[in-house]
Protein backbone atom coordinates (compact mmCIF):
# COMPACT_ATOMS: atom_id res chain seq x y z
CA UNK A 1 49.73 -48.83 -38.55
CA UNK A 2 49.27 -52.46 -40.79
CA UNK A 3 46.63 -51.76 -43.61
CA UNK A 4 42.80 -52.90 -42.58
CA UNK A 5 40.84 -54.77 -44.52
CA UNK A 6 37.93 -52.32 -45.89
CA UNK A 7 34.55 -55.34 -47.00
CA UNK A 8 34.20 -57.95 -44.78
CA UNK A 9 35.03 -61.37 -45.71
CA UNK A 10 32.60 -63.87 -47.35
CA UNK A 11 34.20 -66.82 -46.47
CA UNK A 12 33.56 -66.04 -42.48
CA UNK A 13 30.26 -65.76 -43.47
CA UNK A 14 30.58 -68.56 -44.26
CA UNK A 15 32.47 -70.42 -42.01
CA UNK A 16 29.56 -68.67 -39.19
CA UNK A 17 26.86 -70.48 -41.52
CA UNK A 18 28.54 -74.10 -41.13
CA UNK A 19 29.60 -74.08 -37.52
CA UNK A 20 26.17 -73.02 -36.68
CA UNK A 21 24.59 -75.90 -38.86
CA UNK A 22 27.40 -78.31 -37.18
CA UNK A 23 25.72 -77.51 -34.21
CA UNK A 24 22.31 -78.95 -35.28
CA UNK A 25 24.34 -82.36 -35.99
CA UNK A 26 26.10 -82.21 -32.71
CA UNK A 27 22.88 -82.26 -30.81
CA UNK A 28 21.34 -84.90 -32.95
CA UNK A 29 23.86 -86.97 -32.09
CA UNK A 30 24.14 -86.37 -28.31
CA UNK A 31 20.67 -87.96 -27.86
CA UNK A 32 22.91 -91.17 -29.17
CA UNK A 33 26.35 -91.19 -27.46
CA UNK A 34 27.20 -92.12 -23.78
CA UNK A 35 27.18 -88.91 -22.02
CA UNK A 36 24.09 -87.77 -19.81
CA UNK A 37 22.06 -85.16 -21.92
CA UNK A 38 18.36 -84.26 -21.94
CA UNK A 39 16.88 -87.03 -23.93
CA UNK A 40 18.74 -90.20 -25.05
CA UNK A 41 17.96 -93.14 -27.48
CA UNK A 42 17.68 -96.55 -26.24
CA UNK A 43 20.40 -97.50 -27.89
CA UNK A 44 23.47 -95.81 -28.21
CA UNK A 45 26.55 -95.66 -30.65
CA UNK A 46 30.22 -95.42 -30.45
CA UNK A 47 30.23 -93.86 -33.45
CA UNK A 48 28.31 -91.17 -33.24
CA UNK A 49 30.38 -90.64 -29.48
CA UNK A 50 33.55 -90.77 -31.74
CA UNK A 51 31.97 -88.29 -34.53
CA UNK A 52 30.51 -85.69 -31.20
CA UNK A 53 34.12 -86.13 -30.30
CA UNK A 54 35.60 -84.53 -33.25
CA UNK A 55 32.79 -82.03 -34.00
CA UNK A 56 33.75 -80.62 -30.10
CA UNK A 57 37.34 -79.71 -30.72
CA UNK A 58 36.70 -77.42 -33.73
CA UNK A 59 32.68 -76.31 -33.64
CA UNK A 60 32.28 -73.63 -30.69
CA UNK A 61 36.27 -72.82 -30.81
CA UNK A 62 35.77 -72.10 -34.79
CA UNK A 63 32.35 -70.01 -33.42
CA UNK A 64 34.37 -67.74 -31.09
CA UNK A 65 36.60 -66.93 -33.98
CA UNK A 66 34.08 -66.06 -35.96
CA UNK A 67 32.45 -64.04 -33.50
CA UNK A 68 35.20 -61.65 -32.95
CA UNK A 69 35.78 -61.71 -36.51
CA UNK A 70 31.85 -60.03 -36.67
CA UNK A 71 32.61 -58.37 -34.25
CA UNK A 72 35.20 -56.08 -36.13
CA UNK A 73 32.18 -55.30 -38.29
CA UNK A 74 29.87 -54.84 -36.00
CA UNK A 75 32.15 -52.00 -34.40
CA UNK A 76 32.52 -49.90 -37.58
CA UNK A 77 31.58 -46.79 -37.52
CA UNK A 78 30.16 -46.96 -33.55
CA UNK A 79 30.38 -45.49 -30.71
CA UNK A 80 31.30 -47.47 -27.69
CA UNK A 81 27.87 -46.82 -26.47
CA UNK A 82 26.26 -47.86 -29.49
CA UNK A 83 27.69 -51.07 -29.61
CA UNK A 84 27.14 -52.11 -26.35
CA UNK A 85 23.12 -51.39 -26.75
CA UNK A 86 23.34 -53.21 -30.00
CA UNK A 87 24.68 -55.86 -28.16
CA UNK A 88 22.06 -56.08 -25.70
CA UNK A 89 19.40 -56.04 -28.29
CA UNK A 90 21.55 -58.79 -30.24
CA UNK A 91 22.57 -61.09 -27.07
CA UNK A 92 20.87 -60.40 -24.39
CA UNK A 93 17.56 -59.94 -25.32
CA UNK A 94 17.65 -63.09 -27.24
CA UNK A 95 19.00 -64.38 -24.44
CA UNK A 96 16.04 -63.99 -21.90
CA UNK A 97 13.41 -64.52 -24.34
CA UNK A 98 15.00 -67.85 -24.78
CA UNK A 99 15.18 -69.18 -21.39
CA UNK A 100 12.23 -67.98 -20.72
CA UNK A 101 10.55 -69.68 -24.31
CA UNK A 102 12.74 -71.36 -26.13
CA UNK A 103 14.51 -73.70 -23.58
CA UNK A 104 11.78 -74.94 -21.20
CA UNK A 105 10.44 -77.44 -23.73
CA UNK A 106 13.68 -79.02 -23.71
CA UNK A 107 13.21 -79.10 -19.88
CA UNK A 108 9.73 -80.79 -19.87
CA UNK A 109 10.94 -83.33 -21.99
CA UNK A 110 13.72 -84.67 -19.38
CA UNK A 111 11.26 -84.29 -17.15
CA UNK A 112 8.36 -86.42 -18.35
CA UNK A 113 10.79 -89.12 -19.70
CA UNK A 114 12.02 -90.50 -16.07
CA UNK A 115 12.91 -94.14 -18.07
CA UNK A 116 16.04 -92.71 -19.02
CA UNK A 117 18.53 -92.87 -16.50
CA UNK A 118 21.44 -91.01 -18.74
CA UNK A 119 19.47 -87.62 -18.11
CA UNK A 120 21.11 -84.70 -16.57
CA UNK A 121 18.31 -83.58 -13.94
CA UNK A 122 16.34 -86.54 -12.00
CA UNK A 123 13.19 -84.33 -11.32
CA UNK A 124 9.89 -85.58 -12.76
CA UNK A 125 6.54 -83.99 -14.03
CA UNK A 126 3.26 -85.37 -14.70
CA UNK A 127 1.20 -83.50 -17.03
CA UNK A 128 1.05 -80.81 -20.45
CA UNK A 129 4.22 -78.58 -21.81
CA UNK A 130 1.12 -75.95 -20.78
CA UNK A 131 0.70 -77.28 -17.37
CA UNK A 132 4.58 -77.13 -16.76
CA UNK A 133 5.01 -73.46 -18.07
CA UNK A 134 2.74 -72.46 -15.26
CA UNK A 135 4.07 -74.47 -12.80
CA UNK A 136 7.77 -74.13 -13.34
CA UNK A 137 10.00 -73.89 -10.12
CA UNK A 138 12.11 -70.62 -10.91
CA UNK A 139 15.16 -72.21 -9.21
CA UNK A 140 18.41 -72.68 -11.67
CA UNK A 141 18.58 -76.32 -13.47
CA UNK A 142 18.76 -79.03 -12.63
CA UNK A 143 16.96 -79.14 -9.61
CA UNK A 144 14.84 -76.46 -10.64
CA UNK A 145 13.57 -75.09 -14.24
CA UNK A 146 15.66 -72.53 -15.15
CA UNK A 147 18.52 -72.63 -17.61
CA UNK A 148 20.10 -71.10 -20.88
CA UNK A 149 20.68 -74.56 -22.10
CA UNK A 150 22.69 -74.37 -25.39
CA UNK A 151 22.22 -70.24 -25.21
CA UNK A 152 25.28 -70.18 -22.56
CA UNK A 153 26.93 -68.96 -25.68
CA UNK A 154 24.84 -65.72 -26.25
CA UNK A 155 26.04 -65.13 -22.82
CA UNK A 156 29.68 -65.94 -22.72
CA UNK A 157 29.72 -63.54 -26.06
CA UNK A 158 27.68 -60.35 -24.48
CA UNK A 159 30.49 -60.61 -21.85
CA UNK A 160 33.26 -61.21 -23.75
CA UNK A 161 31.89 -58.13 -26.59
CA UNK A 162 30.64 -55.43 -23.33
CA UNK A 163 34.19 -55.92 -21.07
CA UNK A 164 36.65 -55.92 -24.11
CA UNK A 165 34.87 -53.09 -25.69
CA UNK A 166 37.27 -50.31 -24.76
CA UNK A 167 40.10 -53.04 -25.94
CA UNK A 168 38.66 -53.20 -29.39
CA UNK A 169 38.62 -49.89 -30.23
CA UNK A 170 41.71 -49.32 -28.98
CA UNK A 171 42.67 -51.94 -31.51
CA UNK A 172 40.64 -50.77 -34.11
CA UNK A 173 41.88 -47.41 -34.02
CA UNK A 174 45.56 -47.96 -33.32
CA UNK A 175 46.19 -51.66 -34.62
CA UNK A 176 46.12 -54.85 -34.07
CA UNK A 177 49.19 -56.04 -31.63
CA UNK A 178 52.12 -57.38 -33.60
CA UNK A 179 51.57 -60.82 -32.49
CA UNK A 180 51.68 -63.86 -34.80
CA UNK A 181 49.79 -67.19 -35.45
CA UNK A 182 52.30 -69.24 -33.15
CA UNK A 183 52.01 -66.85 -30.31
CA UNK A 184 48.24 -66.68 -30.31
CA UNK A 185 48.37 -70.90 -30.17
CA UNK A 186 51.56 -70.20 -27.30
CA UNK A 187 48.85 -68.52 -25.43
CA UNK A 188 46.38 -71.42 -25.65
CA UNK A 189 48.33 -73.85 -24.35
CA UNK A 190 48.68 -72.10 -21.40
CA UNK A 191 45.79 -71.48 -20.65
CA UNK A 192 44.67 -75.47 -20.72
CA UNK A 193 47.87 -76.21 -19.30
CA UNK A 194 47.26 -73.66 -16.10
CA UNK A 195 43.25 -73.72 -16.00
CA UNK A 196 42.19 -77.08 -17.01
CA UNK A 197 42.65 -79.28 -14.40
CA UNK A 198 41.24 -76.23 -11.99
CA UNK A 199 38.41 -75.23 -14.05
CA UNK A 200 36.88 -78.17 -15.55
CA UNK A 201 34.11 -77.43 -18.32
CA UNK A 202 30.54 -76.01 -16.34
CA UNK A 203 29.10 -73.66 -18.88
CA UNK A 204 27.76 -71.35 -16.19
CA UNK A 205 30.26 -68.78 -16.73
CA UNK A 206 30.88 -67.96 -12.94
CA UNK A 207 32.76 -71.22 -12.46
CA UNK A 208 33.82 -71.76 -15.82
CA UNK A 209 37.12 -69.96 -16.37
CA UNK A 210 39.44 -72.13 -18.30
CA UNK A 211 36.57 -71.73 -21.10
CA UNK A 212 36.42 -67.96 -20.10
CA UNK A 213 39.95 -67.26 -20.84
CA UNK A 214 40.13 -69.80 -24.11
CA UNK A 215 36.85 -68.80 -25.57
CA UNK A 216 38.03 -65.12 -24.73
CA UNK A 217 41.35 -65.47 -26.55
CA UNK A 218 39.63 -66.83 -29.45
CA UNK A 219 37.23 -64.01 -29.40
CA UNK A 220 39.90 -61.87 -29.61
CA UNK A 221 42.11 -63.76 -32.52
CA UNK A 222 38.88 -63.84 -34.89
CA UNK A 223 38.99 -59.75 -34.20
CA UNK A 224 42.76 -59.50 -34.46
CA UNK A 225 42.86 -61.95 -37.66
CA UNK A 226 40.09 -60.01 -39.36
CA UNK A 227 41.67 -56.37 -38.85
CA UNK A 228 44.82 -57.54 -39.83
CA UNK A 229 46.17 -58.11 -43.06
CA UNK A 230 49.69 -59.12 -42.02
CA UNK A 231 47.45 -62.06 -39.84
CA UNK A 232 45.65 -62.99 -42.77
CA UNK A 233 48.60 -62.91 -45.00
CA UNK A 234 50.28 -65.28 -42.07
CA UNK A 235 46.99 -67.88 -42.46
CA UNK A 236 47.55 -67.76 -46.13
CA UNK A 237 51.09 -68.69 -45.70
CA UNK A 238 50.99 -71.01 -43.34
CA UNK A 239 47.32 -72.99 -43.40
CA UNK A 240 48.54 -76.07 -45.54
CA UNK A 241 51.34 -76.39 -42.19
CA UNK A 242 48.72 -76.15 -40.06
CA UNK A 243 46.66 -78.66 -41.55
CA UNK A 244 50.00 -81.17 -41.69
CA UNK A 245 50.71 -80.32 -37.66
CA UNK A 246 46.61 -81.17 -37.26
CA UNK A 247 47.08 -84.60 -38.79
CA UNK A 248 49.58 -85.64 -36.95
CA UNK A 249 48.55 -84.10 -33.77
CA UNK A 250 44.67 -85.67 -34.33
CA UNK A 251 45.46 -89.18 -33.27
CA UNK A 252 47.35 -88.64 -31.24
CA UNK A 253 44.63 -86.42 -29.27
CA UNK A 254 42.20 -88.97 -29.99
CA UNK A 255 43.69 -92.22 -28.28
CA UNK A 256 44.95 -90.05 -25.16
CA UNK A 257 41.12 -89.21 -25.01
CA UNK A 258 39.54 -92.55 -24.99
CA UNK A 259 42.26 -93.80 -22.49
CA UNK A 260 40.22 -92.18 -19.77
CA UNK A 261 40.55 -89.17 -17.42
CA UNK A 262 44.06 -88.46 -16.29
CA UNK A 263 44.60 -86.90 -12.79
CA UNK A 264 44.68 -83.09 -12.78
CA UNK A 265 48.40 -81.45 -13.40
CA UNK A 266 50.11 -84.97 -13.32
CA UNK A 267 52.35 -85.34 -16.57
CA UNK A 268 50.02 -86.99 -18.64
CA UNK A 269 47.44 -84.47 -18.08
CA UNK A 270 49.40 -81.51 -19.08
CA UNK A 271 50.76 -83.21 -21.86
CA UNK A 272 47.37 -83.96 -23.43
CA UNK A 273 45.86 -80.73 -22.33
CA UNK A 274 48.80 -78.80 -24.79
CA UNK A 275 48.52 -81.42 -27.37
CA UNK A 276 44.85 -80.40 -27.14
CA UNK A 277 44.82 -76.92 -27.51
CA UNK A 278 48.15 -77.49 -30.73
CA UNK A 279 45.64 -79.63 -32.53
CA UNK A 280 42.99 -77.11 -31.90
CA UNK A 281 44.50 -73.88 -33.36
CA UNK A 282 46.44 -75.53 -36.01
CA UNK A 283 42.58 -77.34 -36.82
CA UNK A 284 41.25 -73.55 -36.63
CA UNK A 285 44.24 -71.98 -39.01
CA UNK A 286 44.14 -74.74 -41.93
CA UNK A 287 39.92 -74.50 -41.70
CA UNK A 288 40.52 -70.32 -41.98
CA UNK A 289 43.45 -70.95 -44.84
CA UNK A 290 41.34 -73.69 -46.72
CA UNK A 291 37.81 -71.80 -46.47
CA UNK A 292 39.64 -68.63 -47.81
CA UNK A 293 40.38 -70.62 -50.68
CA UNK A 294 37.25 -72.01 -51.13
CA UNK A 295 34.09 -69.50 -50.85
CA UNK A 296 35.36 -66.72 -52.74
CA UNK A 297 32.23 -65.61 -54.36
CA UNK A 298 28.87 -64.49 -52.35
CA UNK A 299 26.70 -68.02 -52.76
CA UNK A 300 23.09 -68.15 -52.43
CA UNK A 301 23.30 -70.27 -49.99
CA UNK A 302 25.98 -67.82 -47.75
CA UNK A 303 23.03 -64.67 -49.17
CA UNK A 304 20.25 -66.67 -47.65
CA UNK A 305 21.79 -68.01 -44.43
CA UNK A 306 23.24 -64.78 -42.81
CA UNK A 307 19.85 -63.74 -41.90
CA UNK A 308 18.70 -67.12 -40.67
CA UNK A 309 21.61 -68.11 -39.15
CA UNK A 310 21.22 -66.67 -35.91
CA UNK A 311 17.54 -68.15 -35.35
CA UNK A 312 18.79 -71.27 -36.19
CA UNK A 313 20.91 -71.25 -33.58
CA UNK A 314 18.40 -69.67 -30.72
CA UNK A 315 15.89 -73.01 -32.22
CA UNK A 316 17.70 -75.78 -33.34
CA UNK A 317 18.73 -77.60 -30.10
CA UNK A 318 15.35 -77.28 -28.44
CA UNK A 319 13.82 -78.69 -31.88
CA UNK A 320 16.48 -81.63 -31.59
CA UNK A 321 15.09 -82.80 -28.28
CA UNK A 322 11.11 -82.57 -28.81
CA UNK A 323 12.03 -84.41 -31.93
CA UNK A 324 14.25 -87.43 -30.67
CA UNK A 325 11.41 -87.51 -28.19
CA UNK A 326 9.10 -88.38 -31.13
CA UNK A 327 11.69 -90.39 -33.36
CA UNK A 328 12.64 -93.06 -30.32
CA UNK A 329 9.03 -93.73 -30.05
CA UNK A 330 9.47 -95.15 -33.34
CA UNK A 331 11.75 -97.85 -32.34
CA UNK A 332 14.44 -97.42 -34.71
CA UNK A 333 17.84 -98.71 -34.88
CA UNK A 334 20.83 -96.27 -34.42
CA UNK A 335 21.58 -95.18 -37.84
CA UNK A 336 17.82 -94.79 -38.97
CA UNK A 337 16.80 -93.10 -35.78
CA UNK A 338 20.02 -90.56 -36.22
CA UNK A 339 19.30 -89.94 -39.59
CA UNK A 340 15.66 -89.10 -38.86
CA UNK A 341 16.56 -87.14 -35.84
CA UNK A 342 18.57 -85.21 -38.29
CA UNK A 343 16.61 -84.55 -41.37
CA UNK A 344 13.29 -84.05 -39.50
CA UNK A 345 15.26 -81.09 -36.77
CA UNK A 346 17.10 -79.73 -39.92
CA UNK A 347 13.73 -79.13 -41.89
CA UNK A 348 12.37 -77.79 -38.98
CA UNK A 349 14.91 -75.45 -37.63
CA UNK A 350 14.93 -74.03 -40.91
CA UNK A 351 11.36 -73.23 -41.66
CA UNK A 352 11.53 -71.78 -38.53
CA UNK A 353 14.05 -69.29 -38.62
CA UNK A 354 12.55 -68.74 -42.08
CA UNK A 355 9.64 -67.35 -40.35
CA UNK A 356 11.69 -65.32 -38.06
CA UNK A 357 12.65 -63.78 -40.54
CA UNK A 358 9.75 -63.18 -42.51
CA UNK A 359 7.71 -62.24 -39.26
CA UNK A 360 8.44 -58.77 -38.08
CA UNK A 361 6.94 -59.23 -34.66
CA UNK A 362 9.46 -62.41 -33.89
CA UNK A 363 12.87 -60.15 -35.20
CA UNK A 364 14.12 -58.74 -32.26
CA UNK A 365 13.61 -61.28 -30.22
CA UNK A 366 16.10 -63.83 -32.45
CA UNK A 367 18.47 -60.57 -32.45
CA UNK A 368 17.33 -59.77 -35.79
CA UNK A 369 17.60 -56.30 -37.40
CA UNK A 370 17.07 -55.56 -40.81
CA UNK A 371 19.23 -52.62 -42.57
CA UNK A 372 16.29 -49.82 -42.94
CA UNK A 373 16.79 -50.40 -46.74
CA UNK A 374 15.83 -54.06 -46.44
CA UNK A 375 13.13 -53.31 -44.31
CA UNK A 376 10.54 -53.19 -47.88
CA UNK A 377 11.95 -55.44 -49.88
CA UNK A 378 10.47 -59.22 -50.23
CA UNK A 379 12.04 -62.04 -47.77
CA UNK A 380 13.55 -63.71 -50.69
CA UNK A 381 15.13 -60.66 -51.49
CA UNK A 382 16.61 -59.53 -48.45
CA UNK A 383 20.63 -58.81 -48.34
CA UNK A 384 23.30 -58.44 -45.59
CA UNK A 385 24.53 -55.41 -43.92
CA UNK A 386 27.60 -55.00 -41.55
CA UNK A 387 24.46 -54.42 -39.07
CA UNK A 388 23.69 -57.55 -38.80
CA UNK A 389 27.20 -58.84 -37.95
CA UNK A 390 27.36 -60.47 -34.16
């Protein structure tokens, strides 16, 4: 059996801490590209389309990673059982206190703002956010008002972490399989190649399996990579290749994307969809190698953030749509109306998963559990424990 490593690794943390925040500038900018979305600017930029491009092949693939890297963590020293009740106070919980809270703001927004004709769901209100929570049509978005919104991922994980569970620790206990870094992006490709043009991207799980079985493997390389230290000896080897294979593959990926849709399975179409998923794992390998290189030491910043990560992530995109709401009524151009749509969701997100933390009340249901000897200690103060990984 390969040697495991025994501390987890900071520069996950990390890694977990930017992807999350990547998120927050993701959503700021889809209120100013060209696809439909909840709330959208009156004018719109190529640009920031171009930049939401690039953030998409790397941010959620680089958070599945990281997941199943946590998850390694998170399985130490537990029971099956126990982990899978973490998990459902982690996940799931989370999960139905946001669509039932945290999401149907972003839902009253699209539907009191019928002048935009980019929206997802044509359905229109008249009245309060008050008025709406009482009256909201328990039918699944869009054509009625309920929806995970951005929280699909809090799903997709609590399946992914209760069905593999007897995989993992099987893993854990016996090893990690004896594949290597070119195998694991082998598998990838297949899976666009065979899925994609079946399966486009729907986010409701049930329909959604070419991101089922890509997110899945991912889930299960982060867990493999981080139990492993032949894997992570392989990323250290091999992440400045990576990055070379990623530069060349980019631009490639990026001009057969703005040439349009291709027709499902014809040549062009599998060709992209494997030059897709190359540029994405060799993207995910040189970000790993480079970031292991990087945040070597336990930052204040990487101290502070593990706690507040996760609420950030439960807030931020419902934050980013009441406050583009606000910012386009300002009448700014692109750039200035980005930039506030940024700053002001990025102060806010923060204070509030600040107070997430700092409220004992809100913890559990932002997934938030404090190691018993943190419990006393002053916010400021507070450290991370392996039971907080997820």
């Amino acid at each position: 059996m390969e040697t495991k490593p025994a501390s987890r690794l900071i520069y996950l943390d990390a890694l977990r801490i930017i992807a999350v925040f990547l998120g927050l500038v993701y959503h700021s900018g889809r209120a100013f590209d060209f696809e439909a979305w909840h709330v959208k600017s009156p004018e719109l930029s190529f640009a920031v389309q171009l930049f939401n491009d690039v953030l998409t092949m790397w941010r959620l693939p680089l958070l599945f990673l990281v997941s199943g890297a946590g998850t390694y963590f998170a399985l130490k020293k537990r029971s099956s059982g126990s982990f899978i009740w973490d998990r459902v106070r982690r996940l799931f919980l989370p999960l139905i206190f946001g669509i039932f809270v945290i999401v149907p703001p972003q839902i009253y927004i699209e539907r009191i703002t019928p002048e935009n004709p980019d929206r997802i769901s044509a359905v229109n209100f008249s009245g309060t956010l008050w008025e709406f929570m009482l009256q909201r049509n328990f039918v699944p978005y869009p054509e009625g008002d309920l929806s995970w919104h951005h929280l699909w991922f809090l799903f997709y994980l609590f399946v992914f972490s209760v069905v593999l569970v007897p995989l993992l620790q099987r893993w854990r206990s016996a090893g990690m399989p004896r594949w290597n870094l070119w195998q694991m992006g082998l598998l990838l490709v297949v899976i666009d190649v065979t899925l994609r043009g079946a399966f486009p991207t729907q986010q409701d799980f049930f329909h959604d399996w070419a991101n089922n079985f890509h997110y899945g493997a991912l889930f299960c390389f982060g867990f493999w990579i981080t139990g492993s230290a032949r894997l992570q000896e392989q990323v250290e080897k091999n992440w400045k290749r990576a990055g070379l294979l990623l530069a060349i593959t980019a631009p490639l990926w990026l001009m057969g994307m703005h040439e349009g849709s291709f027709e499902p399975y014809s040549a062009e179409f599998l060709i992209w969809m494997a030059l897709r998923a190359v540029n994405q794992w060799a993207g995910l390998i040189a970000i790993l190698g480079l970031a292991s290189r990087i945040f070597t030491m336990e930052a204040a910043w990487i101290r502070w953030g593990r706690e507040r990560v996760y609420p950030f992530y439960i807030w931020h995109q419902t934050v980013v749509v009441v406050v583009a709401y606000v910012v386009f009524k300002w009448n700014l151009n692109v750039g200035l109306g980005y930039a506030s749509v940024l700053l002001v969701s990025g102060v806010l997100t923060v204070l509030l998963s600040d107070l997430v933390v700092r409220v004992p009340f809100l913890r559990p249901f932002f997934g938030v559990y404090l190691a018993r000897k943190q419990r006393k200690l002053p916010a400021a103060k507070l450290r991370y424990s392996e039971r907080d990984a997820t």
